[in-house]
C-alpha atoms as a PDB file:
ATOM      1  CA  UNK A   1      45.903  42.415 124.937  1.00  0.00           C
ATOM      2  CA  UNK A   2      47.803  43.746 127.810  1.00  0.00           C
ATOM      3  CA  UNK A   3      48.199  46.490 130.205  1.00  0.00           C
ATOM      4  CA  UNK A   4      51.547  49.131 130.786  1.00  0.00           C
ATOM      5  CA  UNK A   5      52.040  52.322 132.527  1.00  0.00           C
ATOM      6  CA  UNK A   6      53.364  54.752 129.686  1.00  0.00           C
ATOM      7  CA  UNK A   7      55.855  57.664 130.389  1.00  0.00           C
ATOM      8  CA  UNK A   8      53.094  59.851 131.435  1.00  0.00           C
ATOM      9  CA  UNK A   9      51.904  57.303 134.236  1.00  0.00           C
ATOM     10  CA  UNK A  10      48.665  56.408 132.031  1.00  0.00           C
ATOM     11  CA  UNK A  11      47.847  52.663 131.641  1.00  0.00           C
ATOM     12  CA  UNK A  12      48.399  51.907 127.648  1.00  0.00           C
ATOM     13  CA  UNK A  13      47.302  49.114 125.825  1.00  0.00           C
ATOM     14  CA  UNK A  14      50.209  46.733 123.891  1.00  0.00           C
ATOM     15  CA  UNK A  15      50.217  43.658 122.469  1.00  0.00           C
ATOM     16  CA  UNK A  16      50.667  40.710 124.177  1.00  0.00           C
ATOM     17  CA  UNK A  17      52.696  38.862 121.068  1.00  0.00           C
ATOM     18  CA  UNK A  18      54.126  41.549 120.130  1.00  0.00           C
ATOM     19  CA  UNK A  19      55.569  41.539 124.016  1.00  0.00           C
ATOM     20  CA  UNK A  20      56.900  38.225 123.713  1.00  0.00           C
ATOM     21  CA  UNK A  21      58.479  38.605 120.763  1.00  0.00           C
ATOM     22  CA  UNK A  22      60.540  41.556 121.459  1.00  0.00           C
ATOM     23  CA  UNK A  23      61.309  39.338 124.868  1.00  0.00           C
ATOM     24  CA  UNK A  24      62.745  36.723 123.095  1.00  0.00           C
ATOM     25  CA  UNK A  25      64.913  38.514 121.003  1.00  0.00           C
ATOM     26  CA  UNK A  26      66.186  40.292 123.448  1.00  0.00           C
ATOM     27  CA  UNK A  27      66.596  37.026 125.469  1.00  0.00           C
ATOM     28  CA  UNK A  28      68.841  35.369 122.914  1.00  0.00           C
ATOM     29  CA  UNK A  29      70.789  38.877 122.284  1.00  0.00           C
ATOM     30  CA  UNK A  30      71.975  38.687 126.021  1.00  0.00           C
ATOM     31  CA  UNK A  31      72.328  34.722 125.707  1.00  0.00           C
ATOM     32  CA  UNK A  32      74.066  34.842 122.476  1.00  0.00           C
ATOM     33  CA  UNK A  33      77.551  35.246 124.520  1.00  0.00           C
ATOM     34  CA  UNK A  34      77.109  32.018 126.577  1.00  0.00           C
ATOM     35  CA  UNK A  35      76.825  29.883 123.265  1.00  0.00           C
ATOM     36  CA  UNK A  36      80.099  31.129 121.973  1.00  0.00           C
ATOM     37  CA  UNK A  37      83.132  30.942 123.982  1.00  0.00           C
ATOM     38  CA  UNK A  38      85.690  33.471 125.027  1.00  0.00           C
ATOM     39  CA  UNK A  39      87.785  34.564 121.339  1.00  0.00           C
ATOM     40  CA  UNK A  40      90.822  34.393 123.846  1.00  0.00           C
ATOM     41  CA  UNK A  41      89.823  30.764 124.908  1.00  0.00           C
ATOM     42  CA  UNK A  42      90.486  29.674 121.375  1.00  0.00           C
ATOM     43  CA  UNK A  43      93.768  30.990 121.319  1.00  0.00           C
ATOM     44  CA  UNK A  44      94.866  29.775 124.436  1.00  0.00           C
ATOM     45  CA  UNK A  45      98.212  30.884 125.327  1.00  0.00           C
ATOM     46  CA  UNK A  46      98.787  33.471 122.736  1.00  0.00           C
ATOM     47  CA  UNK A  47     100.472  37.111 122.556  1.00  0.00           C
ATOM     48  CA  UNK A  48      97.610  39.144 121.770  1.00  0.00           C
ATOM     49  CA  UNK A  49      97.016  42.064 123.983  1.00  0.00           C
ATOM     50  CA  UNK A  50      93.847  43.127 126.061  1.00  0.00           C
ATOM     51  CA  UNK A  51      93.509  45.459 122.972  1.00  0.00           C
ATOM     52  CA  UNK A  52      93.431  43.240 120.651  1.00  0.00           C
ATOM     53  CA  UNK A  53      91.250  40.875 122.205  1.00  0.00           C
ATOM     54  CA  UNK A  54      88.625  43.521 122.901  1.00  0.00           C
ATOM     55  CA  UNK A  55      89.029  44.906 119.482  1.00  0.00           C
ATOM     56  CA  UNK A  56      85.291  44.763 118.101  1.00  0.00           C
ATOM     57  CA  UNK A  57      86.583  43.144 114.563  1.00  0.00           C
ATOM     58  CA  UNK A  58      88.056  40.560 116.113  1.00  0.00           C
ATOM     59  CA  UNK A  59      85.347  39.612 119.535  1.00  0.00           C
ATOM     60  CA  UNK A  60      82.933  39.815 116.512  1.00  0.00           C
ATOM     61  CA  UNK A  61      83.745  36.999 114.789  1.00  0.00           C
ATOM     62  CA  UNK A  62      81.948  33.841 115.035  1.00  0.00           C
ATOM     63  CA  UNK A  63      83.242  30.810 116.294  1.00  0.00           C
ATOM     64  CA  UNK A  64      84.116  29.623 112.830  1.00  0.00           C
ATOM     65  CA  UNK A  65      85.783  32.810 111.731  1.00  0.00           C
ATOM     66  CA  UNK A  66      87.819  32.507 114.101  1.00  0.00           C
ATOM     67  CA  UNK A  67      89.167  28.763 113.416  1.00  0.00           C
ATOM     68  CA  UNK A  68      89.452  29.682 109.946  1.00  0.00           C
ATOM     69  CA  UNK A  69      91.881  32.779 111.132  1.00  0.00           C
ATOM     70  CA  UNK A  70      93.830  30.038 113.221  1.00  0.00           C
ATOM     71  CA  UNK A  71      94.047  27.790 110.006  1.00  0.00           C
ATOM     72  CA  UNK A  72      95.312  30.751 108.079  1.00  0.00           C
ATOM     73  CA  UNK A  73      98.197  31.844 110.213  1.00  0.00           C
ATOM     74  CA  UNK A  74      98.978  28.268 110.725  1.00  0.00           C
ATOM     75  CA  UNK A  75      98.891  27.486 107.356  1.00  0.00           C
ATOM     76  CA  UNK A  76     101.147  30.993 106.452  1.00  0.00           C
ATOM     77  CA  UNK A  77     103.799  29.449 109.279  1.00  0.00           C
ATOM     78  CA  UNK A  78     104.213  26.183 107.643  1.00  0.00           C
ATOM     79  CA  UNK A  79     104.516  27.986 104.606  1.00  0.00           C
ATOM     80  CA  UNK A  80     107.098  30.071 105.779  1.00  0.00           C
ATOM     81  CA  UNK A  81     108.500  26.900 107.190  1.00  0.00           C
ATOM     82  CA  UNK A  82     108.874  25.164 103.456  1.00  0.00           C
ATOM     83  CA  UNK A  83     110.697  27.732 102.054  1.00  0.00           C
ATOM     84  CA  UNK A  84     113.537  27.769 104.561  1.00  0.00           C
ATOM     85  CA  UNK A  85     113.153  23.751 106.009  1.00  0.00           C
ATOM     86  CA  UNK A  86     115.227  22.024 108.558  1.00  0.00           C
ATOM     87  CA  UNK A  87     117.557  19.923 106.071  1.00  0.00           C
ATOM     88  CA  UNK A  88     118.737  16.705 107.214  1.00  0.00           C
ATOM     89  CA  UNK A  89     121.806  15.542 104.649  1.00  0.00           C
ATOM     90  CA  UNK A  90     122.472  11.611 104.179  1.00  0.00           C
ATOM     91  CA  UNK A  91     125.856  12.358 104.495  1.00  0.00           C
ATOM     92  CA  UNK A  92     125.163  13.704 108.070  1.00  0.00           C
ATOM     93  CA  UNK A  93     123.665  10.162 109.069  1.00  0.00           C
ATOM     94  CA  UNK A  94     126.501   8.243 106.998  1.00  0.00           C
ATOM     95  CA  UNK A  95     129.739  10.424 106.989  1.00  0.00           C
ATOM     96  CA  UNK A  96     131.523   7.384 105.524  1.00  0.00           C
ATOM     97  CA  UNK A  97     129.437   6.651 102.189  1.00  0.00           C
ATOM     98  CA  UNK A  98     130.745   7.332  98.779  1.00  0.00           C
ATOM     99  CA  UNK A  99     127.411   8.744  97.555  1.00  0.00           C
ATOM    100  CA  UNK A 100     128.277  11.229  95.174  1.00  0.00           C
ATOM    101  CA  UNK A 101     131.779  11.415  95.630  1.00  0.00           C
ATOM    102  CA  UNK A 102     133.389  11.383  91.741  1.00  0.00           C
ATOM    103  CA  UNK A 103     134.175   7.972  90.689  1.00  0.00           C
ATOM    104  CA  UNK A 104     136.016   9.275  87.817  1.00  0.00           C
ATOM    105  CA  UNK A 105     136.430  12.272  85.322  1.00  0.00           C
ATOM    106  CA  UNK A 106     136.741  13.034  81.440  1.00  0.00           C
ATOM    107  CA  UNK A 107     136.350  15.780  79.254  1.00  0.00           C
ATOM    108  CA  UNK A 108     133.564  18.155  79.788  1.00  0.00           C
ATOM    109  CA  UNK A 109     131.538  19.125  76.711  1.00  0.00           C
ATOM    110  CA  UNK A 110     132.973  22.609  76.077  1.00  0.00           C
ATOM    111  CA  UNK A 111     136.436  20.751  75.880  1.00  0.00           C
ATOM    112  CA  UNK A 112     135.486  18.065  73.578  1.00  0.00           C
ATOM    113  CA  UNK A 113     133.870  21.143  71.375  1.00  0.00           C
ATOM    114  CA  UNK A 114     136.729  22.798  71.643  1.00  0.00           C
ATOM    115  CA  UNK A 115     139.131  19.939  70.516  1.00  0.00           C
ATOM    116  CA  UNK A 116     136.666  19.317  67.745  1.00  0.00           C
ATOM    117  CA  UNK A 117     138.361  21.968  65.760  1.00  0.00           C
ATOM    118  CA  UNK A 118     141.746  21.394  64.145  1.00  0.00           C
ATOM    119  CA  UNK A 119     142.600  25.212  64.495  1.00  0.00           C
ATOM    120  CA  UNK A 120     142.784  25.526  68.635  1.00  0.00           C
ATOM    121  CA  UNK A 121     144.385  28.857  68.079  1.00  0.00           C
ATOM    122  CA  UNK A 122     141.290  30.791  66.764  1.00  0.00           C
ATOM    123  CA  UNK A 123     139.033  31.643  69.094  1.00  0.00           C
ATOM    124  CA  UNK A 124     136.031  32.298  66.382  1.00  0.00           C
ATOM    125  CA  UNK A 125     136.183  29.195  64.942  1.00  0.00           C
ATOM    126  CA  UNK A 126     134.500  27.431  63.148  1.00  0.00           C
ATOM    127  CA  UNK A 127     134.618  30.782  61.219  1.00  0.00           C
ATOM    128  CA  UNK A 128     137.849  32.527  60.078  1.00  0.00           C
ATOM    129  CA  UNK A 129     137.663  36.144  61.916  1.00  0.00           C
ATOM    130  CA  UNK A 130     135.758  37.652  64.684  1.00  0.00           C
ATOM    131  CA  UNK A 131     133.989  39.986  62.073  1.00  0.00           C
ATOM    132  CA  UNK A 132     133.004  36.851  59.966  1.00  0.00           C
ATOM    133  CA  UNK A 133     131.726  35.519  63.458  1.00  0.00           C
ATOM    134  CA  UNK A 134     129.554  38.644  64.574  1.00  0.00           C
ATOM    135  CA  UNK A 135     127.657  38.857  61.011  1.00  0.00           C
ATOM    136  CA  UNK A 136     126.878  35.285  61.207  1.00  0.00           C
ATOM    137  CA  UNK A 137     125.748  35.608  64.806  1.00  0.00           C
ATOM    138  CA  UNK A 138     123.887  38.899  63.670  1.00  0.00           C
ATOM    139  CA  UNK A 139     122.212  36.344  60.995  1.00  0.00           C
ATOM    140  CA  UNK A 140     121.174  33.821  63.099  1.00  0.00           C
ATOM    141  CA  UNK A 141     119.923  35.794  66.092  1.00  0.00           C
ATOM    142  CA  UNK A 142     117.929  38.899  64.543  1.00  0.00           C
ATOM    143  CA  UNK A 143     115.510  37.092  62.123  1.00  0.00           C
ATOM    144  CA  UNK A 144     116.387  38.405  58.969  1.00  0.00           C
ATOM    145  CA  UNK A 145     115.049  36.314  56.312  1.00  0.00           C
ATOM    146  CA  UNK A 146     117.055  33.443  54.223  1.00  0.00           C
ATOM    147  CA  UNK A 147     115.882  35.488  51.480  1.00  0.00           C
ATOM    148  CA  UNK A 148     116.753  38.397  52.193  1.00  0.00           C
ATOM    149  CA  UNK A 149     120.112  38.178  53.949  1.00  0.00           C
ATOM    150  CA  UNK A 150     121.517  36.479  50.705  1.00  0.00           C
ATOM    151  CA  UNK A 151     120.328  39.369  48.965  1.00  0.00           C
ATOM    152  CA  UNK A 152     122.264  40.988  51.322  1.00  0.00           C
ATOM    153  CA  UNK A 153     125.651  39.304  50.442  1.00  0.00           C
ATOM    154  CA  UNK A 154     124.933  39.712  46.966  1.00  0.00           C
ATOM    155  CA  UNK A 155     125.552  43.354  46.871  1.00  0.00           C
ATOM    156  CA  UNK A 156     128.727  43.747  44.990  1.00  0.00           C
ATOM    157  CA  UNK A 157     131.633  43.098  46.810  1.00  0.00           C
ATOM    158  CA  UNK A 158     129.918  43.670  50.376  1.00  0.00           C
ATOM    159  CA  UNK A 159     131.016  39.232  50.729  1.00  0.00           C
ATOM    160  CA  UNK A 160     134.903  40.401  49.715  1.00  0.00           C
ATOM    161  CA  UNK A 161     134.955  43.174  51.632  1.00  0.00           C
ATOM    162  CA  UNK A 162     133.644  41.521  54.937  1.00  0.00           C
ATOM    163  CA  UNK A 163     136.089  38.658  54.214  1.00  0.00           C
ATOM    164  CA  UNK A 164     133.395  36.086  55.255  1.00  0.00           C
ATOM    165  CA  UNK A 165     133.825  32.491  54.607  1.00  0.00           C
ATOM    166  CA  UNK A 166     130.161  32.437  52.831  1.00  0.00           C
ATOM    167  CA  UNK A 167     128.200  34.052  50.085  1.00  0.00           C
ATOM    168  CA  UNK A 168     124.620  33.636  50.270  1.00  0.00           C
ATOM    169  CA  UNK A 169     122.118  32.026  53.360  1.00  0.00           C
ATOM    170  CA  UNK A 170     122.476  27.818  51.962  1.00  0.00           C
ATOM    171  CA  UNK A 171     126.406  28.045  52.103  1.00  0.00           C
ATOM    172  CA  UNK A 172     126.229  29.233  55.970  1.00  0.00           C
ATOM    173  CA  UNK A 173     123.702  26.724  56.597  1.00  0.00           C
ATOM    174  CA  UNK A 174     126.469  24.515  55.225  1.00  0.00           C
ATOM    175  CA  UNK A 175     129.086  25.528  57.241  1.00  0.00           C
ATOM    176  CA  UNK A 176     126.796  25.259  60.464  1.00  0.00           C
ATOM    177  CA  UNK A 177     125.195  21.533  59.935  1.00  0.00           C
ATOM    178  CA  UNK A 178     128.507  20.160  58.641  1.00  0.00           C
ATOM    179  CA  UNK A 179     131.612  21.654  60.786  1.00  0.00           C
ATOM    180  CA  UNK A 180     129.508  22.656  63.999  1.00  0.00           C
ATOM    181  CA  UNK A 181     129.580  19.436  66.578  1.00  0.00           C
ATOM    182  CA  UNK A 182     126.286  18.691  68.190  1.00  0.00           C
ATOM    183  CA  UNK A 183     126.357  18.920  71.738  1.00  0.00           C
ATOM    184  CA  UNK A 184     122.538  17.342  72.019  1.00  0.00           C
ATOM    185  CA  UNK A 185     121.546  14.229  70.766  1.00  0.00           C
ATOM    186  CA  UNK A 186     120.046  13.351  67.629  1.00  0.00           C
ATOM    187  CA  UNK A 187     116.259  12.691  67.203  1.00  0.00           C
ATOM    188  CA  UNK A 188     114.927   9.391  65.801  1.00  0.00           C
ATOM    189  CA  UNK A 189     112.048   9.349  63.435  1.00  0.00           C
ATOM    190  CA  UNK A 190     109.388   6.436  62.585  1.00  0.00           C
ATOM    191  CA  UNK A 191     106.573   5.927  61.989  1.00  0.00           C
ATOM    192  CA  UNK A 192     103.484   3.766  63.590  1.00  0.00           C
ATOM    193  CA  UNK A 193     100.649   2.498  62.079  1.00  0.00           C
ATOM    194  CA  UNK A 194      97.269   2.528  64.381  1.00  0.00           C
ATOM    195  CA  UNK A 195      93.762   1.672  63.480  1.00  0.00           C
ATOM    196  CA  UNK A 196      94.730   2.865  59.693  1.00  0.00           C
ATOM    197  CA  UNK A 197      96.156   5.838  60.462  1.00  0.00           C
ATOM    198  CA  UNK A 198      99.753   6.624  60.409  1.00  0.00           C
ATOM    199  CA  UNK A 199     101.538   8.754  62.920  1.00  0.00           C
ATOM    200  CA  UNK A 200     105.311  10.185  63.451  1.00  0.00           C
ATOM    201  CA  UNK A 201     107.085   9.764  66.163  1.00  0.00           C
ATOM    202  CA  UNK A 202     110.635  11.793  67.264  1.00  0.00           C
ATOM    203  CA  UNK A 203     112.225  11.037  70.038  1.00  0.00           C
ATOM    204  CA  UNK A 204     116.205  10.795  71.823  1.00  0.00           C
ATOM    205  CA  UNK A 205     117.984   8.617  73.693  1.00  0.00           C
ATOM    206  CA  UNK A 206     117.228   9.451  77.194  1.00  0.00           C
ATOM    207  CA  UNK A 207     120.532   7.870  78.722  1.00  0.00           C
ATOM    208  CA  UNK A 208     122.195   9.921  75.753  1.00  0.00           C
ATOM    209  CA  UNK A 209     119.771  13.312  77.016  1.00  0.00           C
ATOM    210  CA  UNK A 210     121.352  12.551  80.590  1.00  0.00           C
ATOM    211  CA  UNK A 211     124.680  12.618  79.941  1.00  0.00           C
ATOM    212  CA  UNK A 212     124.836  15.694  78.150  1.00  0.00           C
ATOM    213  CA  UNK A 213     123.058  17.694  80.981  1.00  0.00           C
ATOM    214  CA  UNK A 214     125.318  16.080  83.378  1.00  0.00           C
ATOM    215  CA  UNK A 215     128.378  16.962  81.154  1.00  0.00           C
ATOM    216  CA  UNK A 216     127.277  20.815  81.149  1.00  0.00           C
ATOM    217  CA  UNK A 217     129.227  23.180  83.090  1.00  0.00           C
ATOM    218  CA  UNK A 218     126.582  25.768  82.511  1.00  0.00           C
ATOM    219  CA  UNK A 219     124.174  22.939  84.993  1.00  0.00           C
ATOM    220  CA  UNK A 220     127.208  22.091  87.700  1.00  0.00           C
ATOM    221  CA  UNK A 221     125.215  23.999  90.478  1.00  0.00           C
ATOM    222  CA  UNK A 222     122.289  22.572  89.997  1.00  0.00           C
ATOM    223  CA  UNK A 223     122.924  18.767  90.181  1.00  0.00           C
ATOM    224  CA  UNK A 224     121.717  17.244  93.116  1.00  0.00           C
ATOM    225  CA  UNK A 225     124.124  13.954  93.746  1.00  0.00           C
ATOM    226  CA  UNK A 226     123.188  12.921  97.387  1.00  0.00           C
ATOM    227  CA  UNK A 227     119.484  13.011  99.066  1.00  0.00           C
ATOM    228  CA  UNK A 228     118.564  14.790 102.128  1.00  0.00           C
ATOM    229  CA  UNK A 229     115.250  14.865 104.136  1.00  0.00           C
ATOM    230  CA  UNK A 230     113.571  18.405 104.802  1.00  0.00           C
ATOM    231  CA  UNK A 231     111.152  19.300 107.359  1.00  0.00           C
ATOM    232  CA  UNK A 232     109.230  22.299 108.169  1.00  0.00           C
ATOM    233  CA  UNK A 233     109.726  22.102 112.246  1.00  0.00           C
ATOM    234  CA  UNK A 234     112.172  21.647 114.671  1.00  0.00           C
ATOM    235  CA  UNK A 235     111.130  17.947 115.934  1.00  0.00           C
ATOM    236  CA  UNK A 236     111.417  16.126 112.495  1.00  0.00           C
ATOM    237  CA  UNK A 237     107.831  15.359 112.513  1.00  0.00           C
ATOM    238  CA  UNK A 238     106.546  17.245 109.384  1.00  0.00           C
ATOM    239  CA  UNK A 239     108.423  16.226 106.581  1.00  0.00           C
ATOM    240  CA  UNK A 240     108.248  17.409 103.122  1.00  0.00           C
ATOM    241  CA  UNK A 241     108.505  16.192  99.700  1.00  0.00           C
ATOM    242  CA  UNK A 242     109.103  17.824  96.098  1.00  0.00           C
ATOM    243  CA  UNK A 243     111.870  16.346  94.208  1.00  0.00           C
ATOM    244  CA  UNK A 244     113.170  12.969  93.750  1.00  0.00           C
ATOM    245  CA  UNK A 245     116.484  13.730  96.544  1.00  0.00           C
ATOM    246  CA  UNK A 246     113.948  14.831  98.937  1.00  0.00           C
ATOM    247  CA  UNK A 247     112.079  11.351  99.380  1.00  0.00           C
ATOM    248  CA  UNK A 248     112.589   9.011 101.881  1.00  0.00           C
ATOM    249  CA  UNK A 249     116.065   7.084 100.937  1.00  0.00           C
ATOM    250  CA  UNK A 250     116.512   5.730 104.353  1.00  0.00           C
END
């Protein structure tokens, strides 16, 4: 037990432990600055303002928030970064190289389609009128059923009226797998035996798969036909990868 002069001037009794422990808190309250350093020390060289580095949120934060914070932006700049990169072409490094230059040319699907039909002057082929093309595509594209759209036709004369070139669901169907040239491949079917039990398999030609999506017009701006190297800062040293053009070729 200890002595203190109170307000009044009279000697009061207090705790000795009770002394030391409010001593040492407030000790390591005042010494709590020394063991973190200055928030602008971490930055270093940075724009921040006297403001903002005396803004309580921010002078706050423990050392750890504050590397975390660094991390972030850093991490939001090289994002930044990726989506607009510093491109580096391979015809830039090798102006003289043939890479992707056209070695030589043919038809392009929509004109081997086109000269698949015997009647080049109607555009609605392979049907015989624009109106017999519209109710087909009407058919096909708003899920009536088979059932129910031959019902259709078989209201009497609705088929002669419309002048189409079918009468019920199974003679379009005709028409379409017959007279309409497939642009993809076909799928292959067999079937493999394994431990005693019997699966199906489907699959296409994957050189076939390629050169239909290389002979689409509808795909022309989006072939890539010579790589290039991308990197998210101005001295080359961060590179990034994400598809196959993008590696490193040379």
């Amino acid at each position: 037990m200890g002595h203190d002069l109170g307000d009044n001037g009279h000697e009061e009794d207090i705790d000795e432990d009770e002394y030391d422990k409010e001593a040492i808190q407030a000790a390591a309250a005042e010494m709590e600055y020394d063991w973190e350093p200055a928030c602008h020390d971490l930055y270093g060289d940075n724009d921040m303002n006297e403001d903002e580095l005396e803004d309580p949120a921010f002078c706050n934060m423990t050392q750890s928030q504050i590397q975390q914070e660094i991390a972030a932006c850093l991490a939001a700049e090289e994002c930044a970064a990726a989506q607009h990169p510093l491109i580096t072409r391979f015809l830039d490094i090798y102006p003289s190289s043939k890479l992707g230059a056209v070695l030589h040319q043919s038809n392009c699907l929509d004109e081997v389609y086109q000269h698949s039909f015997s009647s080049v002057l109607n555009p609605w082929a392979l049907f015989t009128s624009r109106l017999n093309w519209e109710v087909t595509k009407w058919a096909k594209c708003h899920g009536p059923s088979s059932t129910a759209f031959s019902e259709l036709l078989a209201i009497d004369e609705l088929q002669e009226a419309l002048n189409l070139s079918y009468k019920n669901t199974m003679q379009l169907n005709k028409i379409i797998k017959t007279k309409l040239q497939e642009r993809w491949p076909k799928f292959h079917h067999w079937e493999v035996l394994i431990d005693g039990q019997l699966y199906e398999l489907y699959s296409r030609d994957i050189m076939e798969c390629i050169c239909v999506l290389w002979g689409d017009l509808e795909f022309t701006s989006h072939l890539l036909l010579k790589p290039e190297q991308q990197f998210v800062n101005e001295d080359h040293s961060s590179h990034q990868y994400h598809d196959m053009h993008t590696a490193k070729w040379w």
